[in-house]
Protein backbone atom coordinates (compact mmCIF):
# COMPACT_ATOMS: atom_id res chain seq x y z
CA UNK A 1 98.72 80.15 111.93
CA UNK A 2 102.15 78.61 110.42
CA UNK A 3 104.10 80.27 107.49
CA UNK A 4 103.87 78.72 104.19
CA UNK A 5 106.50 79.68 101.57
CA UNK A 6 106.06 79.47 97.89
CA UNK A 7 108.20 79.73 94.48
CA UNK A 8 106.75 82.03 92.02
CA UNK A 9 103.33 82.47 93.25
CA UNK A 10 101.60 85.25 91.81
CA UNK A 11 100.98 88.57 93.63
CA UNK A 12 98.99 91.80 93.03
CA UNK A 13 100.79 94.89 93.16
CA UNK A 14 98.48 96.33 95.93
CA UNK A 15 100.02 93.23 97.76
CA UNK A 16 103.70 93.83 97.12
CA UNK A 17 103.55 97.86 97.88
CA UNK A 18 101.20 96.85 101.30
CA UNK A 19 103.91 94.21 102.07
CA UNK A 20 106.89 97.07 101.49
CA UNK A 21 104.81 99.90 103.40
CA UNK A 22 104.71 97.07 106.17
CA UNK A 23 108.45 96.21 106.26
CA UNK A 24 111.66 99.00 106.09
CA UNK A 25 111.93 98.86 102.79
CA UNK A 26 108.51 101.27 101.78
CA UNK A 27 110.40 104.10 102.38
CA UNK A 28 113.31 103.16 99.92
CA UNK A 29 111.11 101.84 96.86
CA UNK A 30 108.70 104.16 94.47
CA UNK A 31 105.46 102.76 95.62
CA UNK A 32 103.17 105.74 94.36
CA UNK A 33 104.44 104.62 91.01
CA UNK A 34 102.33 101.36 89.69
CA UNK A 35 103.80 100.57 86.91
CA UNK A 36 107.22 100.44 88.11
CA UNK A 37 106.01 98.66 90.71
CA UNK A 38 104.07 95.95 88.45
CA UNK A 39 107.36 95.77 86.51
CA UNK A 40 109.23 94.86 89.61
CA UNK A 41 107.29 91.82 90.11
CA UNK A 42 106.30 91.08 86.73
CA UNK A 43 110.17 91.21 85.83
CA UNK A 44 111.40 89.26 88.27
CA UNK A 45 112.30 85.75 87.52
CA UNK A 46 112.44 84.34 90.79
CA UNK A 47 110.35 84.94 93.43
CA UNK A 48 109.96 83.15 96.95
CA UNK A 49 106.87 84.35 99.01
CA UNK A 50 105.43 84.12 102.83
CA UNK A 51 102.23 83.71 103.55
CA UNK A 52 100.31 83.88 106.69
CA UNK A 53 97.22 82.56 105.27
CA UNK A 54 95.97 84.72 102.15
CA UNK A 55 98.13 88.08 104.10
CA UNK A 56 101.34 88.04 101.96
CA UNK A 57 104.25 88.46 105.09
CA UNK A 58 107.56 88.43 103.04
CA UNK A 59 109.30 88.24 99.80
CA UNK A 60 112.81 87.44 98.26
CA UNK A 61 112.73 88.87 94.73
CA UNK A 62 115.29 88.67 92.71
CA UNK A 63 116.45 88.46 88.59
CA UNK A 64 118.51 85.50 88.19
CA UNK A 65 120.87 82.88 85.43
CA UNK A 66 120.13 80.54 88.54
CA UNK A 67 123.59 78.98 87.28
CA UNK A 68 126.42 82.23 88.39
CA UNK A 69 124.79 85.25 90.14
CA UNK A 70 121.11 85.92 91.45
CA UNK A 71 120.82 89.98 92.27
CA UNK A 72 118.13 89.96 95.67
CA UNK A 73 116.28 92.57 94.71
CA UNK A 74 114.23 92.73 97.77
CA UNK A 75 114.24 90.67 101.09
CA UNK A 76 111.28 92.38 102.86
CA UNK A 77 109.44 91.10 105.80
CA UNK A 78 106.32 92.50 107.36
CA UNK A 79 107.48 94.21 110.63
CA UNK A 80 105.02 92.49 112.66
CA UNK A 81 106.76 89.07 111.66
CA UNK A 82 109.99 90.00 111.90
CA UNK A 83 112.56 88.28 113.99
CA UNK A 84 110.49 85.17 113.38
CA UNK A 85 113.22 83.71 111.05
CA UNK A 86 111.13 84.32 107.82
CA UNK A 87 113.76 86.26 106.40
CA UNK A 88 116.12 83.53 106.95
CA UNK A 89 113.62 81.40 105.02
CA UNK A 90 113.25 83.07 102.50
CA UNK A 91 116.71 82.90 101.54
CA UNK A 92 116.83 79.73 102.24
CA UNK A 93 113.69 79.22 99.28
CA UNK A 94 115.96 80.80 97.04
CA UNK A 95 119.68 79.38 97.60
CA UNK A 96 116.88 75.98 97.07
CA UNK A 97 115.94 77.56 93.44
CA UNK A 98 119.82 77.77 92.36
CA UNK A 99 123.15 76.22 91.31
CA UNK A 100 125.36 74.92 93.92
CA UNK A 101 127.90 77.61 92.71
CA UNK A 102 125.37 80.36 92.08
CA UNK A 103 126.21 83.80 94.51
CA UNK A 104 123.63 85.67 96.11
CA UNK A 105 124.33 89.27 95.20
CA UNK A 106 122.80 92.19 97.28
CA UNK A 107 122.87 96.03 98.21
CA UNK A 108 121.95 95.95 102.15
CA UNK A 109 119.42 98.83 103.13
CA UNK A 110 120.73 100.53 106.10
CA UNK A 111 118.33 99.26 108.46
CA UNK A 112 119.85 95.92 107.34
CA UNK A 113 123.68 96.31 106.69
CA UNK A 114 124.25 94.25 109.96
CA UNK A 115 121.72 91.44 109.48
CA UNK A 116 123.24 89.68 106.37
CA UNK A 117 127.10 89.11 107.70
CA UNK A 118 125.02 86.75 110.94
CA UNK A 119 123.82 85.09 107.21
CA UNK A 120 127.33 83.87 106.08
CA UNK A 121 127.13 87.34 103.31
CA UNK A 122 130.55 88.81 103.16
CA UNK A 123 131.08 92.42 102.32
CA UNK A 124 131.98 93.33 98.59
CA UNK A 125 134.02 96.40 98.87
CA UNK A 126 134.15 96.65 95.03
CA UNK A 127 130.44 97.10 94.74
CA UNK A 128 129.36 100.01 92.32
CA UNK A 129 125.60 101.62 91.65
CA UNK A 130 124.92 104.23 88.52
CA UNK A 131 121.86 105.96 89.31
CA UNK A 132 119.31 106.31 86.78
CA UNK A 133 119.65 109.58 86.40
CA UNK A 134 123.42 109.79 85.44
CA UNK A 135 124.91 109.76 82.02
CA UNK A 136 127.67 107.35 80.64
């Protein structure tokens, strides 16, 4: 059955935590808690999905301006589809959404850190992350 991509379709949240538990990033994301979860998707502005039929099989999601910077969220793919070139897709869905001039911005997972650079990504040494948990 062939992959069919679309832009903001919705999803469930039982979808997008079966579709993380399926891919590498399940173990990085806090899918026990539902409402962050719903607020991931929910607050999301752009989404690109795959769909094998009505099984959800990937996702770019990411909070964009469209016009200067789009933060990828999440680029997960369902393991059994992997290496299929649906990830590849995906970002191609969402370069499609955005300015010309308009950077993809990312944090790799570690699974992933060598996947993006065969992409065209280039490494941003000057990349910082505040946890929630730390005060300013």
């Amino acid at each position: 059955m062939p992959i069919h991509y679309h832009t903001n379709h919705p999803i469930t949240v039982d979808q997008f935590i079966e579709l993380l538990r399926a891919s590498t990033l399940g173990a990085r994301r806090p899918l026990e808690d539902r409402d962050c979860m719903a607020a991931m998707i929910s607050n999301a502005n752009l989404t690109i999905t795959a769909w094998e039929g009505e099984r959800l099989v990937g996702i770019a999601r990411s909070v964009t301006d469209f016009h200067y910077c789009c933060y990828l969220s999440d680029l997960a793919v369902d393991e059994y589809y992997q290496r299929q070139g649906i990830g590849k897709q995906l970002l191609r869905e969402t370069r499609r959404q955005l300015k010309p001039d308009c950077k993809i911005i990312l944090l790799s997972a570690p699974a992933a850190v060598d996947y993006y650079p065969h992409l065209g990504f280039e490494r941003h040494p000057q990349a910082w992350v505040l946890l929630g948990d730390k005060a300013i």
